[in-house]
Every structure is written in structure tokens, then in C-alpha cells.
Protein backbone atom coordinates (compact mmCIF):
# COMPACT_ATOMS: atom_id res chain seq x y z
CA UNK A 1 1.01 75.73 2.55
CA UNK A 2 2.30 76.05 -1.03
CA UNK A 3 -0.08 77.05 -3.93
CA UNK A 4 1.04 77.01 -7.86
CA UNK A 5 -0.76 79.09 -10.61
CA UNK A 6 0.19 79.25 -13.95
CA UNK A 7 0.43 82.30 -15.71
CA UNK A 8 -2.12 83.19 -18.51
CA UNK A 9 -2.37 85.95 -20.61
CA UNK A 10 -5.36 86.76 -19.16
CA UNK A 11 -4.78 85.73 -15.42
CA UNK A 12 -3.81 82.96 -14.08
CA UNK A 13 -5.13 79.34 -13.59
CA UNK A 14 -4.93 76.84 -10.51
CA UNK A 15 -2.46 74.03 -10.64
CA UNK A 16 -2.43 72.82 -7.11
CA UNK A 17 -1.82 73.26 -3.45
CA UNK A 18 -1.29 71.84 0.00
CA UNK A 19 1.62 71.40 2.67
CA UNK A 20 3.98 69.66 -0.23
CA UNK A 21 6.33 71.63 -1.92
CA UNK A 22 9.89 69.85 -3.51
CA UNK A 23 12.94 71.05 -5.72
CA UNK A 24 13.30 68.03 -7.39
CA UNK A 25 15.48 65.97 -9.51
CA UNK A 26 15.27 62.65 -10.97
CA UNK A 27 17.97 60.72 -12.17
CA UNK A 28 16.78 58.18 -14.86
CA UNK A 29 19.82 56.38 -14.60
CA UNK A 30 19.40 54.96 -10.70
CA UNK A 31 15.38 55.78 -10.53
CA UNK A 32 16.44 58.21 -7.40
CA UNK A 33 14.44 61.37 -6.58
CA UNK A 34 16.93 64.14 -4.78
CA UNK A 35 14.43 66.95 -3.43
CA UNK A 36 17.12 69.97 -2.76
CA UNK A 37 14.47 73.02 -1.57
CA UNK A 38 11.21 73.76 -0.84
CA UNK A 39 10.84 76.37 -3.76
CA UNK A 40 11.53 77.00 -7.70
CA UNK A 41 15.25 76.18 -8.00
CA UNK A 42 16.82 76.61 -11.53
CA UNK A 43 17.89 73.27 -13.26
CA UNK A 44 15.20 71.70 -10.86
CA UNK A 45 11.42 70.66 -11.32
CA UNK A 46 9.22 72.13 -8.86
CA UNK A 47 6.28 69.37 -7.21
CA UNK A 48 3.14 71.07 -5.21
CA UNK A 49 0.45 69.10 -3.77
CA UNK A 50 -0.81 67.03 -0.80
CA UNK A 51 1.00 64.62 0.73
CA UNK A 52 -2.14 62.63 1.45
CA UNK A 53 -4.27 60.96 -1.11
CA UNK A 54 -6.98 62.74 -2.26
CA UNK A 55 -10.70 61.36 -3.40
CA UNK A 56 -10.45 63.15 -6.78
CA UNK A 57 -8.18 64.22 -8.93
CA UNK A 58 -4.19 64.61 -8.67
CA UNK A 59 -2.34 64.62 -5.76
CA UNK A 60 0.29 67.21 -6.83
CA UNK A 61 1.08 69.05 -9.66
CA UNK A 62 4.79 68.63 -11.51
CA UNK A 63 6.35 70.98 -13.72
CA UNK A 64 9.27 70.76 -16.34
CA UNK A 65 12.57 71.67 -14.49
CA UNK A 66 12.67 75.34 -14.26
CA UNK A 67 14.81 77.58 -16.11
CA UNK A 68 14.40 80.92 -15.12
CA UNK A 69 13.62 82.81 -12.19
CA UNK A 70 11.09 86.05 -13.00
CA UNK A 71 10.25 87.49 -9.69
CA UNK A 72 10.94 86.79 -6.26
CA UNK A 73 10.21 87.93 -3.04
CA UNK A 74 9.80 86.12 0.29
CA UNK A 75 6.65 84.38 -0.24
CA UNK A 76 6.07 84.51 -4.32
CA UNK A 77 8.23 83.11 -7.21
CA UNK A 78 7.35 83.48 -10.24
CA UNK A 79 9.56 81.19 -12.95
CA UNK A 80 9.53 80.63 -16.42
CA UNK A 81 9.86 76.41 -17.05
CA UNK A 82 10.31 75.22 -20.75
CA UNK A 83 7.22 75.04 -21.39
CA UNK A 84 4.76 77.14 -19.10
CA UNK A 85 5.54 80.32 -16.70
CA UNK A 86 4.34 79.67 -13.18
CA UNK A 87 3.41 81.80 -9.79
CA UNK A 88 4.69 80.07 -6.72
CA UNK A 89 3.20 81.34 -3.14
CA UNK A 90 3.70 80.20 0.18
């Protein structure tokens, strides 16, 4: 299971979690959706969530494609995007 923070300057707040976690990118021009990982990939957006609908709220959380890789170890990323800075954890 996948969890996503983003970074604060004071700690960090909850984004979302569950079982889905995609590389993604969409191509505007044929509406197609390649997923190419399972963690933050550079040039990619990163999408964390359920894969089951849920009674309230989101079902995932999507962030801007990523641009630069902070920290990484086997089981934590954190990445800057271009517009937040996000903690990754399987």
C-alpha cells in the first residue's frame, strides 16, 4: 500500500493512500493514459489512491508531473513537482 504526504514547513499533510500507485502520462492529443512505474518518475505525474470507490471524498490523489527527485531509498521518495514537494512511502 502506497501513502502520499506533502511536505509542509511545519510537517507534513495527508494526500492519500491505498493499493494504487501509477507513473503516469497523459497524452492530450489521443486521450491515452501510459502508466510506466509504480513510483515518482521524473517527467511523469504520480496517482495514489484506491482503486475502489470510496463513500466520501476522492478516490486518489494526482500531482503535477514530477520534476525532481529529493530523496530516495527503498520504500520513501521524496520529489519536488512544479508546484508542491511530496513524500512517497510504500
Amino acid at each position: 500500500m502506497a501513502t502520499l504526504f506533502k511536505v509542509l514547513e511545519n510537517g507534513y499533510e495527508f494526500k492519500d493512500g491505498g493499493s494504487r500507485s501509477e507513473a503516469i502520462n497523459f497524452d492530450i492529443e489521443t486521450n491515452k493514459i501510459e502508466v510506466v512505474g509504480d513510483r515518482p518518475i521524473v517527467g511523469y505525474s504520480l496517482l495514489v489512491g484506491s482503486c475502489n470507490a470510496r463513500t466520501y471524498g476522492s478516490d486518489y490523489w494526482l500531482t503535477t508531473e514530477v520534476t525532481e527527485i529529493l530523496e530516495e531509498t527503498e520504500n520513501e521518495v521524496k520529489f519536488k513537482t512544479k508546484n508542491s514537494i511530496y513524500l512517497w512511502t510504500k
